[in-house]
C-alpha atoms as a PDB file:
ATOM      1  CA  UNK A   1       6.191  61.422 -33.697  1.00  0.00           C
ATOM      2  CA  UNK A   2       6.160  64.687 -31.750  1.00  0.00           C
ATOM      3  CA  UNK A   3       3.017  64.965 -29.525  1.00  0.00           C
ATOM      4  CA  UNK A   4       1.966  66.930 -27.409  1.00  0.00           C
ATOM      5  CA  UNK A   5       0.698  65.802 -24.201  1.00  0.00           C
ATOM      6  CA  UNK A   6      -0.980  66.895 -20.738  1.00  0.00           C
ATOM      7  CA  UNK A   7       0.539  67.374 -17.780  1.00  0.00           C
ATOM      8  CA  UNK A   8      -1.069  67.003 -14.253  1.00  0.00           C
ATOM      9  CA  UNK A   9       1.624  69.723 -12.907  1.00  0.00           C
ATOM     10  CA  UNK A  10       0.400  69.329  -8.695  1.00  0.00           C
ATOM     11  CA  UNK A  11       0.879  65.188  -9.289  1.00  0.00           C
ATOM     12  CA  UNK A  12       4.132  66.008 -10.804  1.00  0.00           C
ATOM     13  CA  UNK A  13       4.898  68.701  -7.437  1.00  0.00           C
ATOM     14  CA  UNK A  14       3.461  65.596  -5.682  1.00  0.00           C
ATOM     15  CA  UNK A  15       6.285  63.015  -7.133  1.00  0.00           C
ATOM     16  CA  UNK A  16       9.166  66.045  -6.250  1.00  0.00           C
ATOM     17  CA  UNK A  17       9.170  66.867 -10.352  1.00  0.00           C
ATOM     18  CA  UNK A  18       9.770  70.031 -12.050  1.00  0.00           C
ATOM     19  CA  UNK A  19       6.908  70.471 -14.184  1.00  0.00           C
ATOM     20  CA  UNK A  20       6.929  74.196 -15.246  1.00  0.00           C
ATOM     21  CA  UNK A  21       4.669  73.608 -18.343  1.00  0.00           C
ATOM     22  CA  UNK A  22       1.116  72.483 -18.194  1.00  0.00           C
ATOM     23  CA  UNK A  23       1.854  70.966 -21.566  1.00  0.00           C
ATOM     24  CA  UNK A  24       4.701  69.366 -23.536  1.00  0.00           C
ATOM     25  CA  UNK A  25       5.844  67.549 -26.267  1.00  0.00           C
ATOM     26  CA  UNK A  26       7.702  64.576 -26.153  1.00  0.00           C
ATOM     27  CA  UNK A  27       8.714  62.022 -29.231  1.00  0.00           C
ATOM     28  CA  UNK A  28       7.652  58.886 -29.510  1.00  0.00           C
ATOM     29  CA  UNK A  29       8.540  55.701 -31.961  1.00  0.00           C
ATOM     30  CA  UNK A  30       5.099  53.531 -31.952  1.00  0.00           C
ATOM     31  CA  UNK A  31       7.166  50.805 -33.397  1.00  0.00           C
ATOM     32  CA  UNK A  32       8.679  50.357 -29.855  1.00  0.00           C
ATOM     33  CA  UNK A  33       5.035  50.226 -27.909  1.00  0.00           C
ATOM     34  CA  UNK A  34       3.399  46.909 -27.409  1.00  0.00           C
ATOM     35  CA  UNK A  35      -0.278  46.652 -29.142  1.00  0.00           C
ATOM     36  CA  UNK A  36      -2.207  47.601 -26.029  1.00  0.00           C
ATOM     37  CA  UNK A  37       0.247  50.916 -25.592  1.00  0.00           C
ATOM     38  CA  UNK A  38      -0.569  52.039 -29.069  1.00  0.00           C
ATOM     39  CA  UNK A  39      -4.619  51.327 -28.900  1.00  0.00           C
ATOM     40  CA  UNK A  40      -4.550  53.164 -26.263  1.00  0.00           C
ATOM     41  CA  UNK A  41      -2.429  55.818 -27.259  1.00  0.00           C
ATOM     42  CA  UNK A  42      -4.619  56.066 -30.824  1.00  0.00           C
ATOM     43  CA  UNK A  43      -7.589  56.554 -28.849  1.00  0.00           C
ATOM     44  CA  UNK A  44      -6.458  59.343 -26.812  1.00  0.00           C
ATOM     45  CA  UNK A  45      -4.947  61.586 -30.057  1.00  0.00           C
ATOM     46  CA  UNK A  46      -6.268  63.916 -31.630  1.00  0.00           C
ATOM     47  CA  UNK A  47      -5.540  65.994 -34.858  1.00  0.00           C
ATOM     48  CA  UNK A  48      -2.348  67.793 -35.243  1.00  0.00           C
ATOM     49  CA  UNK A  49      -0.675  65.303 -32.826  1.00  0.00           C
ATOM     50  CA  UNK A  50      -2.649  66.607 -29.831  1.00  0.00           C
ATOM     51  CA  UNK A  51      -3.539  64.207 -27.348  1.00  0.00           C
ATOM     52  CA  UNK A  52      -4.322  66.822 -24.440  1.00  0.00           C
ATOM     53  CA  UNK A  53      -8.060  66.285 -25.139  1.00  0.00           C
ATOM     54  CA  UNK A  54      -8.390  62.277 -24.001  1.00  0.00           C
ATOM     55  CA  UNK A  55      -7.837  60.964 -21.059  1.00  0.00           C
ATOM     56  CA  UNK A  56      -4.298  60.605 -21.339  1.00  0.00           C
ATOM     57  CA  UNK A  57      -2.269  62.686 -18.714  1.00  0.00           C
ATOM     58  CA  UNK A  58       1.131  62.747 -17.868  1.00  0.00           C
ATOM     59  CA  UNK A  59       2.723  62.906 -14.050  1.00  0.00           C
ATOM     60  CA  UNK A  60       5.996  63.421 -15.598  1.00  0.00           C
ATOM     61  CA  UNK A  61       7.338  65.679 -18.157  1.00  0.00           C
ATOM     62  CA  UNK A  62       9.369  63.211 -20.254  1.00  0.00           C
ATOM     63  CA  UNK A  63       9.139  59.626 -22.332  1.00  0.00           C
ATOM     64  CA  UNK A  64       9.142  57.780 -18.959  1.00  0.00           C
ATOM     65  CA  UNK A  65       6.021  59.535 -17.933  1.00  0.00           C
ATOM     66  CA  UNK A  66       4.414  58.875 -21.427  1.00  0.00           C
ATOM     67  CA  UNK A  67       4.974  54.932 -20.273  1.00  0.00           C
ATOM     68  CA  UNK A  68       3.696  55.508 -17.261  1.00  0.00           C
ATOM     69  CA  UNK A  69       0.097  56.974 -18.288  1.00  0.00           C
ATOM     70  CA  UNK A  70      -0.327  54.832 -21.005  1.00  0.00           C
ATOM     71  CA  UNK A  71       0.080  51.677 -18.361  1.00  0.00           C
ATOM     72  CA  UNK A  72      -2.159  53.283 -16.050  1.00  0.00           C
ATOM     73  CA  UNK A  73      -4.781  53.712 -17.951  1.00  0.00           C
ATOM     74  CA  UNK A  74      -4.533  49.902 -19.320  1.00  0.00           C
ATOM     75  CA  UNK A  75      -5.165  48.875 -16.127  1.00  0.00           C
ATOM     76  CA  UNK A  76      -8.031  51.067 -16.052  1.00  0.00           C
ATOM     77  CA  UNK A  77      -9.570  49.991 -18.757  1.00  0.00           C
ATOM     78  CA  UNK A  78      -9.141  46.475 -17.808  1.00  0.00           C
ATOM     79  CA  UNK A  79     -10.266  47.155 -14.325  1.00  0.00           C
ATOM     80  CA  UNK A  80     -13.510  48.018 -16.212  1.00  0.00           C
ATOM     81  CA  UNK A  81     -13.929  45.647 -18.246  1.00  0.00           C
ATOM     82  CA  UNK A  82     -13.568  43.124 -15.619  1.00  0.00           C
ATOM     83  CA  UNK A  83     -16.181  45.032 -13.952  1.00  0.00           C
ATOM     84  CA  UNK A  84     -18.546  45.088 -16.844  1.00  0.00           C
ATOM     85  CA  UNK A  85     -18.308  41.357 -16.998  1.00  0.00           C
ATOM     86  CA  UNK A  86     -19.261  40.996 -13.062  1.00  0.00           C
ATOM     87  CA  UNK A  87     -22.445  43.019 -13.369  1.00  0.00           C
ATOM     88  CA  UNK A  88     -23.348  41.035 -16.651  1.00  0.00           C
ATOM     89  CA  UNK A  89     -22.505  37.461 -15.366  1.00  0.00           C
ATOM     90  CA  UNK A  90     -24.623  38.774 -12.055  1.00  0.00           C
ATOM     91  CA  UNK A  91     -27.668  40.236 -14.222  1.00  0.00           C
ATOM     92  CA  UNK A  92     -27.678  37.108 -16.533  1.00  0.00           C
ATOM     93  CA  UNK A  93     -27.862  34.726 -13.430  1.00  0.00           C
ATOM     94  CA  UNK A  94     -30.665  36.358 -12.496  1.00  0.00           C
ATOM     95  CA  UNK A  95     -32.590  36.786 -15.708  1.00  0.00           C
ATOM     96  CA  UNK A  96     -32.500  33.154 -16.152  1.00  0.00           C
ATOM     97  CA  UNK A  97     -33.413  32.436 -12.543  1.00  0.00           C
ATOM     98  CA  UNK A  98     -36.689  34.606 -13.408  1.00  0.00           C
ATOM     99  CA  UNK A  99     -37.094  32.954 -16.906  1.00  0.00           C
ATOM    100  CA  UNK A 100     -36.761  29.667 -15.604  1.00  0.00           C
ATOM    101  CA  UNK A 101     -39.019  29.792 -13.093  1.00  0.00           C
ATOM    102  CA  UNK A 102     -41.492  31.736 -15.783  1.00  0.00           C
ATOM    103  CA  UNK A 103     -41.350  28.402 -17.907  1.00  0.00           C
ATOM    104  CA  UNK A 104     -42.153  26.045 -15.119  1.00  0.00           C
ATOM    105  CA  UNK A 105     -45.431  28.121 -14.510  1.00  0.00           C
ATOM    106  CA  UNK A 106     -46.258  28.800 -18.200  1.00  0.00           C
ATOM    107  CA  UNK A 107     -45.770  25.130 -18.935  1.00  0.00           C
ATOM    108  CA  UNK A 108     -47.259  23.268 -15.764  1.00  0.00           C
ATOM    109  CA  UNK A 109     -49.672  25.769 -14.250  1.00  0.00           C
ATOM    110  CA  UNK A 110     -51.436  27.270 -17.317  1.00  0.00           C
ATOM    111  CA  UNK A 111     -54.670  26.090 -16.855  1.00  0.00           C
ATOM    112  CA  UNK A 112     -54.871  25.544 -13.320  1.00  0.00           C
ATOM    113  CA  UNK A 113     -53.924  28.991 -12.299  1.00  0.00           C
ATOM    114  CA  UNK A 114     -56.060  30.527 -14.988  1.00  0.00           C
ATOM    115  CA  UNK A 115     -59.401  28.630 -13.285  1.00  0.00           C
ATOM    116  CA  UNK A 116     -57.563  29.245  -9.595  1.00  0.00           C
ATOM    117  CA  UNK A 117     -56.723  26.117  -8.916  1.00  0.00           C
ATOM    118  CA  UNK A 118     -59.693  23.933 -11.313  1.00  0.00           C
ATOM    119  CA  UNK A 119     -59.975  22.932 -14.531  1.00  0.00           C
ATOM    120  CA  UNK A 120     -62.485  24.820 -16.347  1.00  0.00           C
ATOM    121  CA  UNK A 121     -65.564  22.889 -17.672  1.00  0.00           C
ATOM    122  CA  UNK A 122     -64.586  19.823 -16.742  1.00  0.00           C
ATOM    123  CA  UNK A 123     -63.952  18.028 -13.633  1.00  0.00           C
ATOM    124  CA  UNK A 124     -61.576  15.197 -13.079  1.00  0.00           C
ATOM    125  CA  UNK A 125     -62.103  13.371  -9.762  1.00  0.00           C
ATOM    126  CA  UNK A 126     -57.756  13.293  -8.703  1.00  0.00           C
ATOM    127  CA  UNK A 127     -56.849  16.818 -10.544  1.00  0.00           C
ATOM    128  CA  UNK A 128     -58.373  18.950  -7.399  1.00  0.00           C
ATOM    129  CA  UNK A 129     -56.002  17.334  -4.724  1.00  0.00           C
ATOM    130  CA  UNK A 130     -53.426  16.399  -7.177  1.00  0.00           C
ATOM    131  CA  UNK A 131     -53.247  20.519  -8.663  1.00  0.00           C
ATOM    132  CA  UNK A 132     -53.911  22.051  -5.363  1.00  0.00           C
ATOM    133  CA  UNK A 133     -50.656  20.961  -3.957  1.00  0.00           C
ATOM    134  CA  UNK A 134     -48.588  21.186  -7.152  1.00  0.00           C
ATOM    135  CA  UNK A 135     -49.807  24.456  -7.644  1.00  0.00           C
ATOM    136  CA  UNK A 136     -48.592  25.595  -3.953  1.00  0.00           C
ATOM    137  CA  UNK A 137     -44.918  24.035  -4.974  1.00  0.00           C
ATOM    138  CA  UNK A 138     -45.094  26.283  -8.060  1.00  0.00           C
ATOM    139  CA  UNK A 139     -46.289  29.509  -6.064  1.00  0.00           C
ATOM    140  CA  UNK A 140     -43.456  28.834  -4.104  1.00  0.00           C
ATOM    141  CA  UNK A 141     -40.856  28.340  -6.626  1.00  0.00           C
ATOM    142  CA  UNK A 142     -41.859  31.495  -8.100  1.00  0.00           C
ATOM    143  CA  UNK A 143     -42.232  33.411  -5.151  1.00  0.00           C
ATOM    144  CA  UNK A 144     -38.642  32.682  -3.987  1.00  0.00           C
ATOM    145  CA  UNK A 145     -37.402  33.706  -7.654  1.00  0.00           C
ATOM    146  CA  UNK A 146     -38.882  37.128  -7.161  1.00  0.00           C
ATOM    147  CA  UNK A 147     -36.448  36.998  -3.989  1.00  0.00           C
ATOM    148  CA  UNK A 148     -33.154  36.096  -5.652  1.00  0.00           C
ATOM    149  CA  UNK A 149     -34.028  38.749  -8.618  1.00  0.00           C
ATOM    150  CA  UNK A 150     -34.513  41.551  -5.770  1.00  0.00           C
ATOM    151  CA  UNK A 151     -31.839  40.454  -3.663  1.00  0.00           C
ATOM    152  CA  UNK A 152     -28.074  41.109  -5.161  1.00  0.00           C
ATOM    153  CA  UNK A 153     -26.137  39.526  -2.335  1.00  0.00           C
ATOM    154  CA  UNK A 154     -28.679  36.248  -2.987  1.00  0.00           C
ATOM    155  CA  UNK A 155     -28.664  36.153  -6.810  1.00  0.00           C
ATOM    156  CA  UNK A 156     -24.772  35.880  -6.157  1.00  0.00           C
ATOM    157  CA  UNK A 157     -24.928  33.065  -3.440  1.00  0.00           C
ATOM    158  CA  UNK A 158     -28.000  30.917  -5.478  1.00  0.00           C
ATOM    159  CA  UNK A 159     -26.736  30.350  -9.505  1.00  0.00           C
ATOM    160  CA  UNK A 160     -29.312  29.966 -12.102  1.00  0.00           C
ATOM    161  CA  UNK A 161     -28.333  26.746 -12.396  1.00  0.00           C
ATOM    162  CA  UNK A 162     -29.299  25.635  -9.246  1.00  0.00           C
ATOM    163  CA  UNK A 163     -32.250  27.492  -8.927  1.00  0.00           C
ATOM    164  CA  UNK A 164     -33.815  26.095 -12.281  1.00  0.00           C
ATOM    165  CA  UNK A 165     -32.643  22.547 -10.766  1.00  0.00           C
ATOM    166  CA  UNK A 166     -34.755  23.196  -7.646  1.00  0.00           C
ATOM    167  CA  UNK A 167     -38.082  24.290  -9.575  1.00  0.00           C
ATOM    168  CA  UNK A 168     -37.314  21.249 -11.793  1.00  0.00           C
ATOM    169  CA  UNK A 169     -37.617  19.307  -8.802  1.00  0.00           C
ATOM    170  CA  UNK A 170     -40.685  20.619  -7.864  1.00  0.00           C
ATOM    171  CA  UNK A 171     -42.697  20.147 -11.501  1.00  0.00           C
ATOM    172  CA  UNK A 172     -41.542  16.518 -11.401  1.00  0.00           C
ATOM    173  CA  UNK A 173     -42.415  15.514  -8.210  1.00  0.00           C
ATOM    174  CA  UNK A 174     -46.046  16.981  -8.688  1.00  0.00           C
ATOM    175  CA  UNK A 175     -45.898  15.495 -12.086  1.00  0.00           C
ATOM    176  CA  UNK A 176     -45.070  12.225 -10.744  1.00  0.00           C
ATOM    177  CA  UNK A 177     -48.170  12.698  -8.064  1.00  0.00           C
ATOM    178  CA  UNK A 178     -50.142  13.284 -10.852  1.00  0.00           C
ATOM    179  CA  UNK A 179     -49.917  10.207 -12.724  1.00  0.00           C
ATOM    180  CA  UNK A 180     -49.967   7.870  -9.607  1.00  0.00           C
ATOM    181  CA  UNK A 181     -53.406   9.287  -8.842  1.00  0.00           C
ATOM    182  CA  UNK A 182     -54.406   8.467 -12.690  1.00  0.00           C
ATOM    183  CA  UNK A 183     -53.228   5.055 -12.099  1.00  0.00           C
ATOM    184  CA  UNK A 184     -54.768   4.802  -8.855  1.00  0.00           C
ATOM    185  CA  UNK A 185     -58.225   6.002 -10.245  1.00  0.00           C
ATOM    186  CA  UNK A 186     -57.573   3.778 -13.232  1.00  0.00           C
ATOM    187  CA  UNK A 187     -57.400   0.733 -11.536  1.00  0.00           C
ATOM    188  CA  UNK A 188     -53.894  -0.251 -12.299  1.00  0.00           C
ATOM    189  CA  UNK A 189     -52.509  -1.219  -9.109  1.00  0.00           C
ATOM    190  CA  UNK A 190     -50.037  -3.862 -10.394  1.00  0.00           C
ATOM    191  CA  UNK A 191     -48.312  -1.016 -12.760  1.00  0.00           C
ATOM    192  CA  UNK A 192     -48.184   1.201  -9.823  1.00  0.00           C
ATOM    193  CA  UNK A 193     -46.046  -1.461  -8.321  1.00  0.00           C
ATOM    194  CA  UNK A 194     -43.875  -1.798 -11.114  1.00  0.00           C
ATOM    195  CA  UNK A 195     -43.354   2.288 -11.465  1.00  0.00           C
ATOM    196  CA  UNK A 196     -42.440   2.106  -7.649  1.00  0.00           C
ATOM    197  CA  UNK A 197     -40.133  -0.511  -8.046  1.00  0.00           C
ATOM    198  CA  UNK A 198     -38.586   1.535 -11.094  1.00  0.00           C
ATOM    199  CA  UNK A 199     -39.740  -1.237 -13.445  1.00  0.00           C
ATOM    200  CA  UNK A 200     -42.368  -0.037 -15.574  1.00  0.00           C
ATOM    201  CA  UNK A 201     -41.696   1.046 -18.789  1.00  0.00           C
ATOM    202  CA  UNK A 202     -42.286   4.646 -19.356  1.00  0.00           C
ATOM    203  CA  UNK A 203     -44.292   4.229 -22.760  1.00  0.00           C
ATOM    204  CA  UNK A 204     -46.524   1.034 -21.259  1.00  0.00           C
ATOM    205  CA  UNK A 205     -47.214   4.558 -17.885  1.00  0.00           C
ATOM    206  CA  UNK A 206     -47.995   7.266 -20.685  1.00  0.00           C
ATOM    207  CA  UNK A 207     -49.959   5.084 -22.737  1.00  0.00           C
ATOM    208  CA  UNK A 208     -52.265   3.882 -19.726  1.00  0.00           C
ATOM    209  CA  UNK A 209     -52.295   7.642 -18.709  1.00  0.00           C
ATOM    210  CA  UNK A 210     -53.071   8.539 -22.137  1.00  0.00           C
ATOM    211  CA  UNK A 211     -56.087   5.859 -22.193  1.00  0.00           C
ATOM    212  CA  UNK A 212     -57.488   7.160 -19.265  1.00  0.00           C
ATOM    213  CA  UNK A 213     -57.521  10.922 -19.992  1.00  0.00           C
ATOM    214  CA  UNK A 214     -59.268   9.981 -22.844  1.00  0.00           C
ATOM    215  CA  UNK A 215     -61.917   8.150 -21.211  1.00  0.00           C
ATOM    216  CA  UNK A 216     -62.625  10.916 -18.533  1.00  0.00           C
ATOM    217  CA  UNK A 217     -63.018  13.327 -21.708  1.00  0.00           C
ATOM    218  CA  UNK A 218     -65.684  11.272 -23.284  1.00  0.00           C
ATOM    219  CA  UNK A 219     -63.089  10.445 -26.716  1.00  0.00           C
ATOM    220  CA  UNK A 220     -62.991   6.788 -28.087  1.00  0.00           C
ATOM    221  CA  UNK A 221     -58.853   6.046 -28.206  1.00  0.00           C
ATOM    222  CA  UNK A 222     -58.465   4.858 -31.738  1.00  0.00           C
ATOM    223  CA  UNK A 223     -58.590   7.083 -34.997  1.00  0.00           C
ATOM    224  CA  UNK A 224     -56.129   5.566 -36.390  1.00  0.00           C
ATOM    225  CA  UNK A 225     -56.003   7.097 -40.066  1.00  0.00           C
ATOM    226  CA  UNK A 226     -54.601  10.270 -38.085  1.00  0.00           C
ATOM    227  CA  UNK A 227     -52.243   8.286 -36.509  1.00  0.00           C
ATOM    228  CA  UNK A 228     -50.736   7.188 -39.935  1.00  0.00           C
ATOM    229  CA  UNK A 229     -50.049  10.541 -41.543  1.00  0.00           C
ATOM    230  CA  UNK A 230     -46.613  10.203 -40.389  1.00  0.00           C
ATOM    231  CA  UNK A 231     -44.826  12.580 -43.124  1.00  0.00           C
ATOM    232  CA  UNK A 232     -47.016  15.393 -43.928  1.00  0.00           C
ATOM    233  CA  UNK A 233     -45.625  17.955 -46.060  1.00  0.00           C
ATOM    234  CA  UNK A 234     -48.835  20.846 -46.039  1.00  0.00           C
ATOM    235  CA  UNK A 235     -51.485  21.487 -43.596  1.00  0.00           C
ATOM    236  CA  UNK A 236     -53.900  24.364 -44.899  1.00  0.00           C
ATOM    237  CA  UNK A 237     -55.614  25.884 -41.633  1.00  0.00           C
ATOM    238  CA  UNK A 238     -59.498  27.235 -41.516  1.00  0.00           C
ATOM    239  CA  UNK A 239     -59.802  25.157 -44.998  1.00  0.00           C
ATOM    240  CA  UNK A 240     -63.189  25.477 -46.757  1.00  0.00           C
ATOM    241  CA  UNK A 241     -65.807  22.745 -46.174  1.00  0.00           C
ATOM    242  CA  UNK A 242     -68.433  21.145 -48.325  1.00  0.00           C
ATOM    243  CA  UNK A 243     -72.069  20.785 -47.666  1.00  0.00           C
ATOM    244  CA  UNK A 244     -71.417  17.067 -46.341  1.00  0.00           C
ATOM    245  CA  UNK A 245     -68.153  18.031 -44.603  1.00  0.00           C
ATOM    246  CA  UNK A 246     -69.977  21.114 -42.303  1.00  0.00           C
ATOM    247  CA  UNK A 247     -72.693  18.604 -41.180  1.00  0.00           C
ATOM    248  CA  UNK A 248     -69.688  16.080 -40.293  1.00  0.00           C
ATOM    249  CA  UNK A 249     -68.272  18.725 -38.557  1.00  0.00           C
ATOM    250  CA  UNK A 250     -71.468  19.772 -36.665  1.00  0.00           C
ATOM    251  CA  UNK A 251     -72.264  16.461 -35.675  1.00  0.00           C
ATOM    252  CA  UNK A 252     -69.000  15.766 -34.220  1.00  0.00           C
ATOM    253  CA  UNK A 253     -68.877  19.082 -32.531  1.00  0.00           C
ATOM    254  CA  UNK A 254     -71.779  18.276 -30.363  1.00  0.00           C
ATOM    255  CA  UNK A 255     -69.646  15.394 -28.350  1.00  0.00           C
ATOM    256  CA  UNK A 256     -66.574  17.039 -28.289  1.00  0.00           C
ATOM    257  CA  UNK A 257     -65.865  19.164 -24.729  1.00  0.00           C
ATOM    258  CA  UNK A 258     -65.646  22.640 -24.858  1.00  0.00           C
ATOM    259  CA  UNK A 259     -62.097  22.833 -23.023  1.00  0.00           C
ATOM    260  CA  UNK A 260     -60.509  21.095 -26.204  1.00  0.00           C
ATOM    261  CA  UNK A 261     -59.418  22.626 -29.107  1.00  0.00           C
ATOM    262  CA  UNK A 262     -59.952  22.258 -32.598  1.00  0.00           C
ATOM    263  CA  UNK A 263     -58.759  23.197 -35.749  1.00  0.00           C
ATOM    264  CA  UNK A 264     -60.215  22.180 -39.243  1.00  0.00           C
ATOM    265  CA  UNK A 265     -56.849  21.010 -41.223  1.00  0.00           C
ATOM    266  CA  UNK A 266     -56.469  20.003 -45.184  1.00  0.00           C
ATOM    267  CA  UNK A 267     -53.746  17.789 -45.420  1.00  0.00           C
ATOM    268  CA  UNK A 268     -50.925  16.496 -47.539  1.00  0.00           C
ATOM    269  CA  UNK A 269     -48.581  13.502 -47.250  1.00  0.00           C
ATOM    270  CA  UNK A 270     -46.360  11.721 -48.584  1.00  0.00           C
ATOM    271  CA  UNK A 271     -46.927   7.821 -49.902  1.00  0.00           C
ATOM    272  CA  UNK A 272     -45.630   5.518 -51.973  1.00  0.00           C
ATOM    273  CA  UNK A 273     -46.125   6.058 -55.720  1.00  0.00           C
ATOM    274  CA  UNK A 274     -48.726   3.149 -57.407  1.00  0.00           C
ATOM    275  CA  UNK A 275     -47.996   1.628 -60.753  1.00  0.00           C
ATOM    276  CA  UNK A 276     -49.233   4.376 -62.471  1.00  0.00           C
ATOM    277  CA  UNK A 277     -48.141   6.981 -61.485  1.00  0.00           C
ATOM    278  CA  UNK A 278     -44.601   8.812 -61.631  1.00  0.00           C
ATOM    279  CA  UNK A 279     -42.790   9.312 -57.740  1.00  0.00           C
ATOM    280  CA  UNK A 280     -39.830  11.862 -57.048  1.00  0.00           C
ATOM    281  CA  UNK A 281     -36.251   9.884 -56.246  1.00  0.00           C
ATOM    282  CA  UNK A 282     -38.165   7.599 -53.071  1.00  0.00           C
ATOM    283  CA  UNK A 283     -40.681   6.542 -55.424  1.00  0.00           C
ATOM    284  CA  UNK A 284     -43.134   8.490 -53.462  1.00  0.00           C
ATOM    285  CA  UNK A 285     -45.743  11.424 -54.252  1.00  0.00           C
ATOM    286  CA  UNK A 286     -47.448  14.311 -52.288  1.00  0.00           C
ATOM    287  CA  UNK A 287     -51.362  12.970 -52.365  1.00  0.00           C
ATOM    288  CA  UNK A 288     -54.168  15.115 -50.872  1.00  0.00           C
ATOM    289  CA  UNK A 289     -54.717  13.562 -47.343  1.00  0.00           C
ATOM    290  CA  UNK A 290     -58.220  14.891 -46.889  1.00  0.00           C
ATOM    291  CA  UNK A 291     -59.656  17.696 -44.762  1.00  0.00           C
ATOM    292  CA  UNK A 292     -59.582  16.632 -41.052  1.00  0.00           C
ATOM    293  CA  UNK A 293     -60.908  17.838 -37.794  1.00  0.00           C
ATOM    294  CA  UNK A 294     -58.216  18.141 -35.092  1.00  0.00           C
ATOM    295  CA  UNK A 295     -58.215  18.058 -31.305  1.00  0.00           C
ATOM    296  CA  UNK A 296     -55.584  19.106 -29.028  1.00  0.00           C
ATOM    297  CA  UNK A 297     -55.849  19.154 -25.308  1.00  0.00           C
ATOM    298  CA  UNK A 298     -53.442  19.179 -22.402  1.00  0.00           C
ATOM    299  CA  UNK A 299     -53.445  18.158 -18.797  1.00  0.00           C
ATOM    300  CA  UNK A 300     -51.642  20.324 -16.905  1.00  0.00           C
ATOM    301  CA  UNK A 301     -50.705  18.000 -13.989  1.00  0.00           C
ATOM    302  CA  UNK A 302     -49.328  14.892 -15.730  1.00  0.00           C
ATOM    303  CA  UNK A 303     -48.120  16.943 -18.693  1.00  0.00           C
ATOM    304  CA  UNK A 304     -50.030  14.592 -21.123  1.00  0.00           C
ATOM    305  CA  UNK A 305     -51.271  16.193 -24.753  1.00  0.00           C
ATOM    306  CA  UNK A 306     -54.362  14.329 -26.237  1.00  0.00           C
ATOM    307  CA  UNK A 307     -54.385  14.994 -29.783  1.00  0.00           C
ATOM    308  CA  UNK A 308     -56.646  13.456 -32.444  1.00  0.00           C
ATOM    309  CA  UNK A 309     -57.839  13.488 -35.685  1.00  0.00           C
ATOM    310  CA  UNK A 310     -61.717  12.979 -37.055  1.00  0.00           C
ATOM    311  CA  UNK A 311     -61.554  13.138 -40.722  1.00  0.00           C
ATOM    312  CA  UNK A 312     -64.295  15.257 -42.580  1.00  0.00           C
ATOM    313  CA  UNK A 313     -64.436  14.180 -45.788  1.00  0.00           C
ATOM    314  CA  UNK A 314     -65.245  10.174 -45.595  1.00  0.00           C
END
C-alpha cells in the first residue's frame, strides 16, 4: 500500500534529516504491523490512501519513520487512557463517598431532621437525648463528606471504602444507644446485661424493642391473622369498602396516631386446597384474604419498623 503521509520537516531538520518534501509516500505491507500498529494506522487514513489529515506525522521521510509515529502515538493513546481511568477511579471514589453518606442520613435521620431534632406528634421520653446526639454524629459524617468531595488531594488520601466504614460506625453506635435506652425505659435490666456481655440473642433485643415501641404508640402487639399471610400473591391498594367496612375503618382510625401510616389493602394468598376444591401442583389455591387496614411506622433511632394489620371485613 502506497500512502501518503505528513512530514513534520523542522523535527526532521531537528534529527539532522533531509526532508525536502512536506509530504511523501512510502509503502507499507499491513501484514507485517502488529494489531495496535494497524488500528492505529486505520484510524489516521483517509480516502485515496491519504493519511496527512489524522494525527499521524512523520519525523522521518522513510518506512522507519512510519514505525516510529505509529509507536508514538500508541503510547499516546495509552498515556490517555491511563489518564481517563485516574480521573474516573478518582470521581467514582468520591461519588460513592457522597452517596454513602446520603444513605446513612436518608435512612437514620429522616424523621428526626425533618422535625429538627423531634419526632413529630409524638413524644417518646429516651428519643430526645438518644436523637440529639446521633443526629450530631450524622451532621458530622456528612459534613466531612462534603470535604472529601471538594477536596481532590483528600478524596485521593480517604477511599470510599473507608469513608462509608466510618459513617457505618457512627449509625451503629447511635443505633446501639438507642435501644439500650428502650431497654432501660423498659425495665429490662437483666437483658441489658446479657447484650453487654454479648449474650443476648438479637431476636429475644428486637422483639422486646419491638414490644415496647408498640406500647409507647398506644397499639396492642398481637394481630395475628396479619401475621399469617405469609405468601401473598396480590395486594390491591385504595380498594373499595363496604358500608360495614368504612365504619370499621373509622372506628379504628380514631386510636391510631397520626405519625403512622396506613394503607387500605385487599389481599390474596395462597393456602392449602380443601377436599373440594381443585389446587395447582402444591395442592394449594389463591383465596381472597380479605380487605385489611395496614400500619407502617418507623423509629428512626433504633431502626425498628412496626407494621400491622387490622382486618376490615370481619
Amino acid at each position: 500500500m502506497n500512502i501518503l503521509f505528513k512530514i513534520n520537516q523542522k523535527a526532521a531538520i531537528l534529527r539532522g534529516i533531509d526532508a525536502p518534501h512536506s509530504t511523501v509516500r512510502i509503502t507499507v505491507d499491513p501484514t507485517v504491523l502488529d494489531q495496535a500498529e494497524r488500528e492505529m494506522l486505520a484510524e489516521n487514513l483517509g480516502a485515496d490512501l491519504d493519511a496527512t489529515k489524522g494525527n499521524l506525522v512523520l519525523t522521518s521521510p522513510d518506512y522507519e519513520g512510519v514505525l516510529e509515529a505509529l509507536a508514538d502515538l500508541i503510547r499516546k493513546d495509552v498515556a490517555t487512557q491511563e489518564a481517563n481511568a485516574v480521573v474516573k477511579a478518582e470521581e467514582a471514589a468520591k461519588e460513592a463517598a457522597k452517596e454513602a453518606a446520603i444513605e446513612v442520613l436518608r435512612a437514620e435521620c429522616e424523621q428526626a431532621l425533618a422535625a429538627g431534632g423531634t419526632l413529630p406528634e409524638i413524644i417518646i421520653p429516651w428519643s430526645l437525648r438518644t436523637l440529639g446526639g446521633a443526629i450530631g454524629a450524622y451532621k458530622t459524617a456528612w459534613e466531612e463528606a462534603l470535604k472529601v468531595q471538594g477536596t481532590e488531594r483528600r478524596a485521593r488520601d480517604l477511599e470510599a471504602k473507608e469513608m462509608a466504614t466510618q459513617i457505618a460506625d457512627l449509625a451503629k453506635q447511635g443505633k446501639e444507644q438507642a435501644i439500650l435506652d428502650v431497654l432501660k425505659a423498659a425495665g429490662s435490666q437483666e437483658l441489658m446485661t446479657r447484650m453487654a456481655a454479648g449474650l443476648a440473642p438479637a431476636e429475644e433485643i428486637e422483639q422486646k424493642v419491638h414490644d415496647y415501641l408498640l406500647e409507647q404508640l398506644g397499639l396492642a402487639p398481637g394481630h395475628v391473622e396479619w401475621d399469617s399471610l405469609h405468601s401473598v400473591e396480590r395486594r390491591e391498594t385504595n380498594a373499595k369498602l363496604s358500608a360495614s367496612e368504612f365504619a370499621r375503618y373509622q372506628e379504628l382510625a380514631k386510636t391510631i396516631p397520626q405519625i403512622i401510616e396506613t394503607e387500605i389493602l385487599d389481599i390474596q394468598s395462597w393456602r392449602e386446597a380443601e377436599d373440594d376444591e381443585e389446587g395447582d401442583s402444591d395442592n394449594e389455591v389463591l383465596a381472597n384474604a380479605g380487605k385489611w387496614l395496614r400500619i407502617t411506622w418507623r423509629d428512626a433511632a433504633t431502626g425498628t419498623t412496626i407494621e400491622r394489620g387490622y382486618r376490615l371485613d370481619c
